[in-house]
Protein backbone atom coordinates (compact mmCIF):
# COMPACT_ATOMS: atom_id res chain seq x y z
CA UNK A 1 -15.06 -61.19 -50.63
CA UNK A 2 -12.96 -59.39 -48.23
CA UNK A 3 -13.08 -59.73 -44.85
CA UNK A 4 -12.60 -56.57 -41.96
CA UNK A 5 -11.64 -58.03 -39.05
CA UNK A 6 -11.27 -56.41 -35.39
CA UNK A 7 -8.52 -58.34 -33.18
CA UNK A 8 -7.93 -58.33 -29.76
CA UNK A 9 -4.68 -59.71 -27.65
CA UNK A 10 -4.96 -58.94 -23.96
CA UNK A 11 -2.11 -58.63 -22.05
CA UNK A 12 -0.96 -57.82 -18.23
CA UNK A 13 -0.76 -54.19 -18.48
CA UNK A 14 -1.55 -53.65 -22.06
CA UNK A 15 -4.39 -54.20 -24.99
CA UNK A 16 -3.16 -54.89 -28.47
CA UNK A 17 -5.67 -53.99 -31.01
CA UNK A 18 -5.49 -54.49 -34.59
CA UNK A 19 -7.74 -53.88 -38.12
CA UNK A 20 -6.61 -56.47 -40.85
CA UNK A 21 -8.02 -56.25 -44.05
CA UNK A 22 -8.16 -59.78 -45.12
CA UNK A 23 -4.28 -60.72 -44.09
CA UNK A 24 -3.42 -57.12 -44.16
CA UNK A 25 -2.80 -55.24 -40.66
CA UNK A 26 -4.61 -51.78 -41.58
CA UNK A 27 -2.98 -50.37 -38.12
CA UNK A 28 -2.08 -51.73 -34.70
CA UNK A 29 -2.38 -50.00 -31.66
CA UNK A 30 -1.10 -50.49 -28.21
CA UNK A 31 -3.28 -49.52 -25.56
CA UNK A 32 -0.81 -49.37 -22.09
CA UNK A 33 -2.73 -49.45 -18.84
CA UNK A 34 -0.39 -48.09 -15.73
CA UNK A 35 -0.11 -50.26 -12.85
CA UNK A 36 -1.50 -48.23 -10.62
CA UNK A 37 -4.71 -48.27 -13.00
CA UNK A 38 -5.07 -51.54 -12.77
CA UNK A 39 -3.54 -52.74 -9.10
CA UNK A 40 -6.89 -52.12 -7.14
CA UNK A 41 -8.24 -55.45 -9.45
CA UNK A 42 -7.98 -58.64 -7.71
CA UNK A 43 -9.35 -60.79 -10.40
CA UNK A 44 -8.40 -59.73 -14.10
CA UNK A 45 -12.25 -59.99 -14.99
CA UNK A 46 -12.31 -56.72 -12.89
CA UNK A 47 -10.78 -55.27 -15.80
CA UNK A 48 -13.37 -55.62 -18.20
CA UNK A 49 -15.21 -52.17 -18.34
CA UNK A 50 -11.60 -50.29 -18.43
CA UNK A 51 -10.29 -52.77 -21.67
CA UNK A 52 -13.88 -52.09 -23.07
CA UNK A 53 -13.62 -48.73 -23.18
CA UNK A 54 -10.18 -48.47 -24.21
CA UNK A 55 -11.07 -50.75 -26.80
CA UNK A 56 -14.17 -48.49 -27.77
CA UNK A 57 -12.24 -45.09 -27.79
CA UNK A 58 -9.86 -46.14 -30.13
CA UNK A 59 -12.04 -47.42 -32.43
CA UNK A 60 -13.81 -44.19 -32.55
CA UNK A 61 -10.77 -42.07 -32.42
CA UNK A 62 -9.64 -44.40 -35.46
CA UNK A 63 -13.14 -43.45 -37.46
CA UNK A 64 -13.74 -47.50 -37.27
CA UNK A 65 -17.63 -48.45 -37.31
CA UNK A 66 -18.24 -51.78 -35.61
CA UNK A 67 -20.94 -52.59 -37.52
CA UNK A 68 -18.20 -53.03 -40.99
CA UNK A 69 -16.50 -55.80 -39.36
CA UNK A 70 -16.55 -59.52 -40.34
CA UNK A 71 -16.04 -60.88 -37.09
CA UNK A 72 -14.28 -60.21 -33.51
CA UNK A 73 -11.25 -62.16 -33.01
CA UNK A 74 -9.38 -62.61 -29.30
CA UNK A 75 -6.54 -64.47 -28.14
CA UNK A 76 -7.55 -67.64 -26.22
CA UNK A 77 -8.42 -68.03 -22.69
CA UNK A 78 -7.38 -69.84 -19.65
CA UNK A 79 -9.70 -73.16 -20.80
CA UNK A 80 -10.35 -76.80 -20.57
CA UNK A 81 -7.04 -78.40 -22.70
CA UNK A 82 -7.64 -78.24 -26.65
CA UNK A 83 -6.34 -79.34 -29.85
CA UNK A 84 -5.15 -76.48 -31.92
CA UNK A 85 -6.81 -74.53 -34.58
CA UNK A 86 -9.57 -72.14 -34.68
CA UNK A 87 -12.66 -71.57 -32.17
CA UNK A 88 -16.13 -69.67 -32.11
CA UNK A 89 -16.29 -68.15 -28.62
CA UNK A 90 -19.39 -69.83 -26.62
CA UNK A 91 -21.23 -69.32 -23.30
CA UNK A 92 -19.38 -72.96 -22.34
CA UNK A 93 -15.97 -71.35 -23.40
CA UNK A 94 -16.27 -68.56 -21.35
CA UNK A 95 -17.49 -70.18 -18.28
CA UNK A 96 -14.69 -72.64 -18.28
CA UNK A 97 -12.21 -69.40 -18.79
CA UNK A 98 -13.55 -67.60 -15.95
CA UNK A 99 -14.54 -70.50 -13.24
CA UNK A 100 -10.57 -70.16 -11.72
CA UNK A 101 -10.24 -73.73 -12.57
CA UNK A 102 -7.93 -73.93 -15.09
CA UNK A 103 -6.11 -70.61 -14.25
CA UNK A 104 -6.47 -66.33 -14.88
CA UNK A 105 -5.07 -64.28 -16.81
CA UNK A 106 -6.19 -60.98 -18.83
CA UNK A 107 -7.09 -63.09 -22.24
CA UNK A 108 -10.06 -64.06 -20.60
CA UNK A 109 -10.83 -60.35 -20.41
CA UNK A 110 -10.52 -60.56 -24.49
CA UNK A 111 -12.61 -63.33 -24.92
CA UNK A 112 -15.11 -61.77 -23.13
CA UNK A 113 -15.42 -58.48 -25.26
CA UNK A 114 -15.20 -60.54 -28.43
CA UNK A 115 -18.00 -62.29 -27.50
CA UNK A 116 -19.95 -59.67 -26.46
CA UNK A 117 -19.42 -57.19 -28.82
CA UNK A 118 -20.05 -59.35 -31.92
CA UNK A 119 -23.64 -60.60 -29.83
CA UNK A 120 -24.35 -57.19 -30.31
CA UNK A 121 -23.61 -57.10 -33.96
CA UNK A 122 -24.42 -60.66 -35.17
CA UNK A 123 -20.90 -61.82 -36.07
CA UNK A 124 -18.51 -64.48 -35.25
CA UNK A 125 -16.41 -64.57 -32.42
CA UNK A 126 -13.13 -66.40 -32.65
CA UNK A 127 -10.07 -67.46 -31.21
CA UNK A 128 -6.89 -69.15 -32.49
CA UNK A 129 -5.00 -71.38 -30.85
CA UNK A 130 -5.58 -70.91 -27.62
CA UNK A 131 -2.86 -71.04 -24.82
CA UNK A 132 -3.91 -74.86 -23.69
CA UNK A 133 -3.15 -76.59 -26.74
CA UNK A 134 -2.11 -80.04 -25.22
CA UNK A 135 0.05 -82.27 -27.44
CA UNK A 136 2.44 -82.60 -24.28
CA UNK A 137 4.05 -86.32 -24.40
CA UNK A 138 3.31 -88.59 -21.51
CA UNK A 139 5.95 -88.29 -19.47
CA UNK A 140 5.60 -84.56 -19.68
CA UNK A 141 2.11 -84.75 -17.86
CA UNK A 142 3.34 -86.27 -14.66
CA UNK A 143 3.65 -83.85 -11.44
CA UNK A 144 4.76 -85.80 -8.54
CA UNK A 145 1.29 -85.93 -7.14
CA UNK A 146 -1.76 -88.16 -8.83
CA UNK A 147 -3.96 -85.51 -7.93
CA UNK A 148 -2.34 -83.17 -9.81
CA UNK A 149 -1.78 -83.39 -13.62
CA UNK A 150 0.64 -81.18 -15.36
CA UNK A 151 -1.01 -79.27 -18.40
CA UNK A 152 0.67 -76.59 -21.54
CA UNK A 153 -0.68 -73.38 -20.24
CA UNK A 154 1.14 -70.67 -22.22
CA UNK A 155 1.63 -68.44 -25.08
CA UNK A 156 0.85 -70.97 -28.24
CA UNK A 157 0.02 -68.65 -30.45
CA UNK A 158 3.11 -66.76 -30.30
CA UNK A 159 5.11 -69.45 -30.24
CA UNK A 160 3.86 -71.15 -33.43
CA UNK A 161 4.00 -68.09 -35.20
CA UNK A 162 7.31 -67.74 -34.18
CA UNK A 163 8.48 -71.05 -35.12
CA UNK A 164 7.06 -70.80 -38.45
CA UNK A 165 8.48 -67.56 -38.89
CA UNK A 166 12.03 -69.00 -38.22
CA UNK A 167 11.27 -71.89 -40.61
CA UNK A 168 10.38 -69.69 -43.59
CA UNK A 169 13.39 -67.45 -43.20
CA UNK A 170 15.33 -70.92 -42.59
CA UNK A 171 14.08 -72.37 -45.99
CA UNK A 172 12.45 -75.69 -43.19
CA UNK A 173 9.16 -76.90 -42.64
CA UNK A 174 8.05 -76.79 -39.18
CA UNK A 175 7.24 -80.48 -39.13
CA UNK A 176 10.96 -81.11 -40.24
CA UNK A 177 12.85 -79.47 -37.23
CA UNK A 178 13.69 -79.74 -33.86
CA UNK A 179 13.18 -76.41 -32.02
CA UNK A 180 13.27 -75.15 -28.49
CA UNK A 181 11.44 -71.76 -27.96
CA UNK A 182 11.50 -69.49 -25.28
CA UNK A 183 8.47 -66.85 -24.91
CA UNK A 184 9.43 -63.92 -22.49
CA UNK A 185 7.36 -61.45 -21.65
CA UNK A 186 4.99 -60.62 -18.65
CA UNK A 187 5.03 -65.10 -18.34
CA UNK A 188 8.26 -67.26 -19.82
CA UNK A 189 7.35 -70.15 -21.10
CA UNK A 190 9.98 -72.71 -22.81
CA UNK A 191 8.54 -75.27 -25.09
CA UNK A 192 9.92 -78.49 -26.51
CA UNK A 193 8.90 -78.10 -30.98
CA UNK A 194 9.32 -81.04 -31.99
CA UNK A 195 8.57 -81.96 -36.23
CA UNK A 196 5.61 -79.61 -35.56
CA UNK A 197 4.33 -81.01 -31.88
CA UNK A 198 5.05 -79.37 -29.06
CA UNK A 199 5.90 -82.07 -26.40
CA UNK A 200 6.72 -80.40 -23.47
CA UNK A 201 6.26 -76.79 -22.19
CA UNK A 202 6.06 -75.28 -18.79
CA UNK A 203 2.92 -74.30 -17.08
CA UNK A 204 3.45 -70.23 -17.47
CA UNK A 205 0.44 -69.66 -15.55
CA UNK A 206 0.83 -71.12 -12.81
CA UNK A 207 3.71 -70.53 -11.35
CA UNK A 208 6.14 -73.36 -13.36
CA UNK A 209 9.17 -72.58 -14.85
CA UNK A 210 11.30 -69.64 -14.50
CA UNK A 211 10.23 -66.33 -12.99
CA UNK A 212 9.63 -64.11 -15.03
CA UNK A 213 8.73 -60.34 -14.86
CA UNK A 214 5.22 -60.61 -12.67
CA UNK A 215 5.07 -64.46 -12.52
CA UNK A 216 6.98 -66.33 -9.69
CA UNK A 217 7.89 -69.33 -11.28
CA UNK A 218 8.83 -72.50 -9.38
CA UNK A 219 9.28 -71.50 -5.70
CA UNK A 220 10.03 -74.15 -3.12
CA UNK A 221 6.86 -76.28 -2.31
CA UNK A 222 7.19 -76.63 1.34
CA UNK A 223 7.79 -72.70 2.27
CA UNK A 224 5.02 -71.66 -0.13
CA UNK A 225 2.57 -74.37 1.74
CA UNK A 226 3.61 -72.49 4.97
CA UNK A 227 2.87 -68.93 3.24
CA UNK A 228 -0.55 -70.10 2.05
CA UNK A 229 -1.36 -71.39 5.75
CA UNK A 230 0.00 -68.15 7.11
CA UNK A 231 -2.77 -66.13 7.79
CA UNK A 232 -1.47 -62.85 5.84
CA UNK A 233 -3.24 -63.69 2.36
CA UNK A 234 -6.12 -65.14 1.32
CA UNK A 235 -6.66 -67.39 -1.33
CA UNK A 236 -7.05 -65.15 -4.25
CA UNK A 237 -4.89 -63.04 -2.78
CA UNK A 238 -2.34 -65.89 -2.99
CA UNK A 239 -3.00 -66.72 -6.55
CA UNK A 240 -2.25 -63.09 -7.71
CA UNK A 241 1.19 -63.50 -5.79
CA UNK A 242 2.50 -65.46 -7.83
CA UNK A 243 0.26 -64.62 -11.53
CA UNK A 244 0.65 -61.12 -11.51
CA UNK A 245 2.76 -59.99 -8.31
CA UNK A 246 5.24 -62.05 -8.56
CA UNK A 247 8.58 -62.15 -9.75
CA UNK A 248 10.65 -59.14 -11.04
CA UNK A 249 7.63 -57.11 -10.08
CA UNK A 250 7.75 -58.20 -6.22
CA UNK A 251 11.60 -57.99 -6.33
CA UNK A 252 12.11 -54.79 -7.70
CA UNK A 253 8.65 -52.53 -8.30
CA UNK A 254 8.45 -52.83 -11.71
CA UNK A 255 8.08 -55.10 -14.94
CA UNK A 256 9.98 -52.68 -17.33
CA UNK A 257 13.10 -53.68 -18.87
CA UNK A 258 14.00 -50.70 -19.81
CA UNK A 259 13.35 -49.40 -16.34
CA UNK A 260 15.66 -52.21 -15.13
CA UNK A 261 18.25 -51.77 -17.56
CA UNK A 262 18.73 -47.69 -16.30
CA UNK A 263 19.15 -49.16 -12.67
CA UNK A 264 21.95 -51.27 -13.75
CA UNK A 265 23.67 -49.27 -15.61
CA UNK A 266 23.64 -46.52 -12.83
CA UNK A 267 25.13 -49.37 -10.30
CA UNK A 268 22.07 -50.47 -8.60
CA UNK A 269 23.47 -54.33 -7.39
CA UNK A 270 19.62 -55.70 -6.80
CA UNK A 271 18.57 -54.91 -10.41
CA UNK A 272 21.55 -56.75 -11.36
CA UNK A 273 21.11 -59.50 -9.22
CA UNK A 274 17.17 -60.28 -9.87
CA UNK A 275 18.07 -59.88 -14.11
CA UNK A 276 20.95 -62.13 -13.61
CA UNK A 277 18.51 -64.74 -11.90
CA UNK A 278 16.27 -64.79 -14.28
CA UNK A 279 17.99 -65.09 -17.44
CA UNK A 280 19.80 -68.06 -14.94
CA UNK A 281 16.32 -69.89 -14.72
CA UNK A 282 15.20 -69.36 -18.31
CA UNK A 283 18.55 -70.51 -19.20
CA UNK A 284 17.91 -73.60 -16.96
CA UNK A 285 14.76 -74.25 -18.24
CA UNK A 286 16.62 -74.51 -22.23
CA UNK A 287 18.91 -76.95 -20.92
CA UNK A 288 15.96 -79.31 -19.45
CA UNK A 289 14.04 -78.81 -22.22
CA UNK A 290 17.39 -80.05 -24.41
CA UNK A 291 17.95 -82.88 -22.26
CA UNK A 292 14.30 -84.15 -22.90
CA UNK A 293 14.78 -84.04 -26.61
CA UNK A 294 18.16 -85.97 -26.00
CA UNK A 295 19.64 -83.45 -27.41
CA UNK A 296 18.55 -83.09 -30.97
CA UNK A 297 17.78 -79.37 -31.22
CA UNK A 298 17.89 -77.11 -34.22
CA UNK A 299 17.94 -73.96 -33.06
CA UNK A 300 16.85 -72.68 -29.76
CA UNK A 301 14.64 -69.46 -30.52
CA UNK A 302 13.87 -66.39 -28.49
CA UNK A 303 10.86 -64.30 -28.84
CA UNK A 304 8.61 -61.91 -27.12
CA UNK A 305 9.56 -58.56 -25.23
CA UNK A 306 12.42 -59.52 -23.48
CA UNK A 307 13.83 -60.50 -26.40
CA UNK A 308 14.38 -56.87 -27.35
CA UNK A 309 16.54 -56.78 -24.37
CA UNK A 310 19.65 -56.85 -25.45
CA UNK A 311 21.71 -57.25 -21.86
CA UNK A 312 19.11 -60.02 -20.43
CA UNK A 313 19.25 -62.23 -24.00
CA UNK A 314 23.51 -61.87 -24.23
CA UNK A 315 23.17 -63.44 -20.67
CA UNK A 316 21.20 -66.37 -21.60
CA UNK A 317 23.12 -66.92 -24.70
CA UNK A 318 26.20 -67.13 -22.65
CA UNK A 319 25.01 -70.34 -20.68
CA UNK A 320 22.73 -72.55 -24.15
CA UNK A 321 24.82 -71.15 -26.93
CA UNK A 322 26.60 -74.73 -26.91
CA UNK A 323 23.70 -76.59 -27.18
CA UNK A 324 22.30 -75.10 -30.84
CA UNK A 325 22.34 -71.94 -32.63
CA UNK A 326 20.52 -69.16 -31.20
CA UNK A 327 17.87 -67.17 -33.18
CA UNK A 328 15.89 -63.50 -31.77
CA UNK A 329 12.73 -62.83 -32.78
CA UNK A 330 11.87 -59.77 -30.84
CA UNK A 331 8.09 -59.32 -29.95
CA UNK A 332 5.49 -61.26 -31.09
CA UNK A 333 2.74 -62.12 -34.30
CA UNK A 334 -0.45 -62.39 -32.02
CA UNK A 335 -2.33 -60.51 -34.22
CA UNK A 336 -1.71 -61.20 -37.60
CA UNK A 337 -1.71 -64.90 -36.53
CA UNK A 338 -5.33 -64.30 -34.74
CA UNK A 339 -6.46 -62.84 -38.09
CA UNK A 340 -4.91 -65.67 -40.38
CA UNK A 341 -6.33 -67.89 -38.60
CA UNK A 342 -9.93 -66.52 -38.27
CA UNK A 343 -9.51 -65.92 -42.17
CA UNK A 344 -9.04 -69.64 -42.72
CA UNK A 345 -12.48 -70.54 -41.27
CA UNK A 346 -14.04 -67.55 -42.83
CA UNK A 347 -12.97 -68.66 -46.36
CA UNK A 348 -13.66 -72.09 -46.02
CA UNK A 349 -10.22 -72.99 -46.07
CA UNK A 350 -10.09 -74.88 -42.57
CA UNK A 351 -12.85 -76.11 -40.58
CA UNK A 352 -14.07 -74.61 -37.45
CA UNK A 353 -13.35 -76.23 -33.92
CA UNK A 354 -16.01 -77.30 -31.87
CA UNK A 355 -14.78 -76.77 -28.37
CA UNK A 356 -17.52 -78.77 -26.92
CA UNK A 357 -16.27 -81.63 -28.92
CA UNK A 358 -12.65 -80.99 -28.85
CA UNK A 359 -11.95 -81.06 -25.21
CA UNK A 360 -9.69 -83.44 -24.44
């Protein structure tokens, strides 16, 4: 049997959306949502009828019929810490993704359309790998405060699929190898692989790690307490500074590299400066994750956007060269890892999680 399967990968500005035949990508398409489109939402679930009905227009412009597909298949949402593998979207899923608790981000948008749109036409909704897969070590977990647990919150399905891609064209196997990788797009996240766990990763969400190009990043705890107690923002407010407004976008305007790079090379010293910074941080964030793996690293692997940015990777390979050879894997294999995975359950060839049961 072959399976048609419609996949979804929400991002800040942007909705990936993909037809696979079985493994095969029939096409990919790359639905770009301006800022100003979207900057009147204060809470990504605000979004929803706009990704809908980009979602729905393309189908139709692409002659697709919903009712041919298999299943609906979304990158994960902002959850209750899992195990990896591959999900059925429920009511309790979505609930957790939404509630605020454990974070916001536009996958929960995703999740949300899966689900509905395959209520409507009786088929599965899935997700792979979700961004909370926890397999963080016990020291990792620690904050600083018992009332506050660190968690992984960020991009695991990329970076599996990226790891595994560097072990095939390495002649490895993941579970072999020692790898740091670095995710950096609209969040940077920098996680510790190690023989096919990852150990330790920064909290990409919400606001840990470097800055990155709408994400703050670690900012110093006291003066943030005294801009939350303020007066000029309110809570939400305050949570969009720093998941969404944050970062290059509050420095400089905008979260396009290729924006940035035109101001630098016409002599503008902020763009510079704030690209400078952040390849600094991410570069920082390589060496910590080093030092927690005493030093036994592979390769140190960067994927995602910014990796097509040639400038803003040649500056972070300057400062962790030393520490391991440095690999670029430019964008990322969301969707053709969404649909592997979804085909695994579909053919029987993996069972499918439970998230009720696999919350951990």
């Amino acid at each position: 049997m072959n399976y048609r399967l419609l996949i979804i990968n929400m991002g800040s500005t942007s909705t990936k959306v993909g037809v696979y035949l079985d493994a095969a990508a029939v096409w990919t398409h790359t639905v770009t949502h301006p800022r100003e489109e979207i900057a009147g939402c204060l809470h990504f679930m605000d979004q929803y009828d706009l990704r809908l009905q980009a979602i729905l227009k393309l189908l139709r412009d692409k002659k697709e019929r919903l009712e041919e597909f298999c299943a609906v298949v979304s990158r994960g949402g902002t959850i209750q810490p899992v195990r990896g593998g591959t999900y059925a979207i429920t009511p309790h899923m979505l609930s957790d993704s939404q509630c605020g608790r454990y974070g916001d981000h536009p996958c929960n948008i995703g999740g949300q359309i899966a689900y509905d749109l395959a209520q409507e036409y009786k088929i599965p909704a899935l997700t792979v790998d979700p961004p909370v897969c926890n397999e963080m070590c016990e020291e990792a977990v620690y904050s600083g405060l018992p009332e506050i647990k660190r968690i992984a919150s960020f991009q695991a399905l990329n970076h599996r699929a990226t790891a595994r891609r560097y072990c095939q064209d390495h002649h490895v196997s993941y579970s072999d190898v020692n790898l740091i990788v670095a995710h950096m797009g609209g969040g940077i996240t920098v996680a510790a692989h190690q023989k096919g766990q990852i150990t330790d990763v920064n909290n990409g969400l919400a606001g840990d790690g470097p800055f990155a190009l709408e994400r703050s990043g670690d900012v110093p705890v006291g003066e943030l307490i005294k801009l939350c107690y303020s007066g000029t923002y309110e809570l939400d407010e305050m949570l969009r500074r720093v998941n969404g407004r944050g970062g290059m976008a509050a420095y400089l305007g905008t979260v396009d590299g290729r924006e940035v790079q035109r101001r630098i090379s016409s002599g503008d010293s902020a763009a510079l400066s704030v690209t400078k910074a952040m390849a600094y941080q991410v570069s920082k964030e390589i060496g910590g994750i080093a030092a927690a793996m005493c030093g036994h690293v592979d390769a140190i692997v960067l994927t995602a956007g910014l990796a097509y940015w040639d400038f803003f990777v040649s500056l972070i390979k300057e400062h962790v060269s030393f520490l391991a050879p440095v690999a670029i894997y430019p964008g990322e294999n969301e969707l053709e890892s969404l649909a592997l995975g979804a085909l695994r359950v579909l053919r029987q060839e993996e069972d499918i999680q439970d998230y009720d049961e696999q919350t951990i």
